[in-house]
C-alpha atoms as a PDB file:
ATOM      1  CA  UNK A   1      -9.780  39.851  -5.132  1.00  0.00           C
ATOM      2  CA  UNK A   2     -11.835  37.068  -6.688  1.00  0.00           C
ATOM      3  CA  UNK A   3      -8.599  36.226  -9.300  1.00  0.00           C
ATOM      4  CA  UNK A   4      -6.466  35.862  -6.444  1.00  0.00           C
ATOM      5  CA  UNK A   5      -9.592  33.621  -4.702  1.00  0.00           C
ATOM      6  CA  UNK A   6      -9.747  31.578  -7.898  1.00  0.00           C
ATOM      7  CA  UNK A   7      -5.786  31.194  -8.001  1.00  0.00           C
ATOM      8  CA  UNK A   8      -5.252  29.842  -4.526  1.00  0.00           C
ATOM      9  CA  UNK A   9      -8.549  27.476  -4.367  1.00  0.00           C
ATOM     10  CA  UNK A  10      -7.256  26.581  -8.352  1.00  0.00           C
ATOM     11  CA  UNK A  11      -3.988  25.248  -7.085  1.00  0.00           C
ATOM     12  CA  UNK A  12      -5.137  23.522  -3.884  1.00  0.00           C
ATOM     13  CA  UNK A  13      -7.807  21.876  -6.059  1.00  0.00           C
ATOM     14  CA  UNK A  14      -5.552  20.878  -8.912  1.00  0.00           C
ATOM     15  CA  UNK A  15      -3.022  19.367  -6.030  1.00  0.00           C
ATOM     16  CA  UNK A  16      -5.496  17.474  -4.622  1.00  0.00           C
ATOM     17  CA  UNK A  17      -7.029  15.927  -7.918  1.00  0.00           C
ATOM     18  CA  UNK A  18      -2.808  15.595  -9.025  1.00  0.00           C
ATOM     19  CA  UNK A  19      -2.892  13.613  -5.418  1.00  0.00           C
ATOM     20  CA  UNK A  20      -5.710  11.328  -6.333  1.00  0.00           C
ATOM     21  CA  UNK A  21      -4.026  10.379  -9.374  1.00  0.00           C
ATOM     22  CA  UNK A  22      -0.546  10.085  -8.729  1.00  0.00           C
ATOM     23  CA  UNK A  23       1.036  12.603 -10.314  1.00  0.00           C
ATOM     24  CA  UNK A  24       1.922  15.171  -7.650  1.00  0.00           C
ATOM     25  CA  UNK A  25       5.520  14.455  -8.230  1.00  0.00           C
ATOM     26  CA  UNK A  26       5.621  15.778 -11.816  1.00  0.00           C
ATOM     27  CA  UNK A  27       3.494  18.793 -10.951  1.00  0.00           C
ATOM     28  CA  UNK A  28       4.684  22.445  -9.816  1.00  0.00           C
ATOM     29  CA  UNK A  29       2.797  24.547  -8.368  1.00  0.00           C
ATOM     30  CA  UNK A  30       1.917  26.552 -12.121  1.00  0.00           C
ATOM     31  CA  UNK A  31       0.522  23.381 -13.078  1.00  0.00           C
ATOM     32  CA  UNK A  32      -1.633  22.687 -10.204  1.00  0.00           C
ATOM     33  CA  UNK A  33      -3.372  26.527 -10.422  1.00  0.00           C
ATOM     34  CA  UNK A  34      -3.739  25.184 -13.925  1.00  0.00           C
ATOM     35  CA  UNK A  35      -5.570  21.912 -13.633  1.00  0.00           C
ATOM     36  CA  UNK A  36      -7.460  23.303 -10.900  1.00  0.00           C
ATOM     37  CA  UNK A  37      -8.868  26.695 -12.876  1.00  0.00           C
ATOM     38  CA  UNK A  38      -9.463  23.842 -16.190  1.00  0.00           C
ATOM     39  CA  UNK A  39     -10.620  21.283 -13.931  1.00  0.00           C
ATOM     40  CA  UNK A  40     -13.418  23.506 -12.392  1.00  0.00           C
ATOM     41  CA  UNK A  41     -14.206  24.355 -16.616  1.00  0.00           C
ATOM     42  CA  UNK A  42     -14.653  21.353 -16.896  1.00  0.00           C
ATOM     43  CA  UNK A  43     -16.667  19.933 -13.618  1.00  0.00           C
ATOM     44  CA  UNK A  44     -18.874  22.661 -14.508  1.00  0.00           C
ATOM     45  CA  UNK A  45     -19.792  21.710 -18.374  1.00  0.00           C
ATOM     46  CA  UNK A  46     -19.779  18.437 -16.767  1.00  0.00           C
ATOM     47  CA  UNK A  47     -22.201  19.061 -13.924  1.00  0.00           C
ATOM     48  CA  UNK A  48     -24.777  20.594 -16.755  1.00  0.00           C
ATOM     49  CA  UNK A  49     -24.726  24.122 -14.819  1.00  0.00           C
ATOM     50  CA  UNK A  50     -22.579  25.496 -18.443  1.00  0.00           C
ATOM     51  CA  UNK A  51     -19.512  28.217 -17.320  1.00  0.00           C
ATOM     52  CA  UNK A  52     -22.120  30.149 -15.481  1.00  0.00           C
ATOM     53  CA  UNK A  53     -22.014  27.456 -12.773  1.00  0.00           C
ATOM     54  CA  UNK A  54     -19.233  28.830 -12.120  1.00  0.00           C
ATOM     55  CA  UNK A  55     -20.370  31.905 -10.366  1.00  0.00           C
ATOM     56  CA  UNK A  56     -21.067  30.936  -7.067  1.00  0.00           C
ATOM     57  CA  UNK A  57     -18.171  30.192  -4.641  1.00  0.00           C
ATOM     58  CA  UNK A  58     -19.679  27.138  -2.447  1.00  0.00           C
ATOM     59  CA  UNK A  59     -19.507  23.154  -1.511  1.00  0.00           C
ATOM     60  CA  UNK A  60     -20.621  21.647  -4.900  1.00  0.00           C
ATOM     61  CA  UNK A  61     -18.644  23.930  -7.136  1.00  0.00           C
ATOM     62  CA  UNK A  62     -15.438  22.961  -5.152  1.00  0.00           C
ATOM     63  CA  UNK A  63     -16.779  19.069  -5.776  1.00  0.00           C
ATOM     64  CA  UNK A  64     -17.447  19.911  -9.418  1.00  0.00           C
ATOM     65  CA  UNK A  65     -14.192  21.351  -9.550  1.00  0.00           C
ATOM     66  CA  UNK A  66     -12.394  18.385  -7.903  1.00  0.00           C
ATOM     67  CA  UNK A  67     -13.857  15.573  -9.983  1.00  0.00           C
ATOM     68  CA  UNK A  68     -13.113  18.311 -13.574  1.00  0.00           C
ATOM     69  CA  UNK A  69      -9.433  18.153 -12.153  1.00  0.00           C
ATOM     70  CA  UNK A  70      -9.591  14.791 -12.104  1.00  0.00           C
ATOM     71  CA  UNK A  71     -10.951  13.828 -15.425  1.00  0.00           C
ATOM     72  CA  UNK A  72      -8.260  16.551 -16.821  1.00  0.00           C
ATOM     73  CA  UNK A  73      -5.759  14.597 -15.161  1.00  0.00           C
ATOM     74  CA  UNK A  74      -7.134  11.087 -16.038  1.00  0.00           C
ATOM     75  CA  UNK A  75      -7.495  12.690 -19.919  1.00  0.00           C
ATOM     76  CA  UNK A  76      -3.569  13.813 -19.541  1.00  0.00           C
ATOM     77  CA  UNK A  77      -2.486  10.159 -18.185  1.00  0.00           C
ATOM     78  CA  UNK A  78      -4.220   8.590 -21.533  1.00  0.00           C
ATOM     79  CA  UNK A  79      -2.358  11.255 -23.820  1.00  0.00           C
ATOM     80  CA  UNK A  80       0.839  10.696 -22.026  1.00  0.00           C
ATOM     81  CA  UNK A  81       1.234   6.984 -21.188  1.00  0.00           C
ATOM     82  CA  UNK A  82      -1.771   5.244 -23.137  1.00  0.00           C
ATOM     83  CA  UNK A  83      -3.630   4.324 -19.647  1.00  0.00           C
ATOM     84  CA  UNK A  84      -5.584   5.543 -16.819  1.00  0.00           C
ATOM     85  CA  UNK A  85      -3.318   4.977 -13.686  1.00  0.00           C
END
């Protein structure tokens, strides 16, 4: 059960963060469980709380997870097009 928790709160994350930046348009679904499930990696690492942070199902993990989709999508956008939209 907590896969299918982590899938569905991966891809509403990772459409959110795609929202904030502006690439919704070029995003499926797939991709959106992706950046969300790397994005909350990467809040977490981020946040100082190491892949254990990731244990606990609650506000700040969903924050930490938001802004890690982000920076995966602002990190993408540099790759891609040589700026930060």
């Amino acid at each position: 059960m907590g896969w299918i928790i982590a899938i569905v709160v991966g891809g509403i994350i990772g459409w959110l963060a795609s929202m904030v930046m502006n690439r919704d348009a070029s995003m499926g679904i797939f991709w959106n469980i992706v950046v969300g499930i790397v994005g909350a990696i990467i809040g977490a690492l981020v946040g100082g709380g190491g892949v254990a942070g990731l244990a606990g199902f609650n506000l700040w993990s969903l924050i930490a997870a938001f802004i890690g989709a982000v920076i995966l999508l602002a990190i993408v956008n540099l790759v891609q097009r040589g700026r930060v939209r």
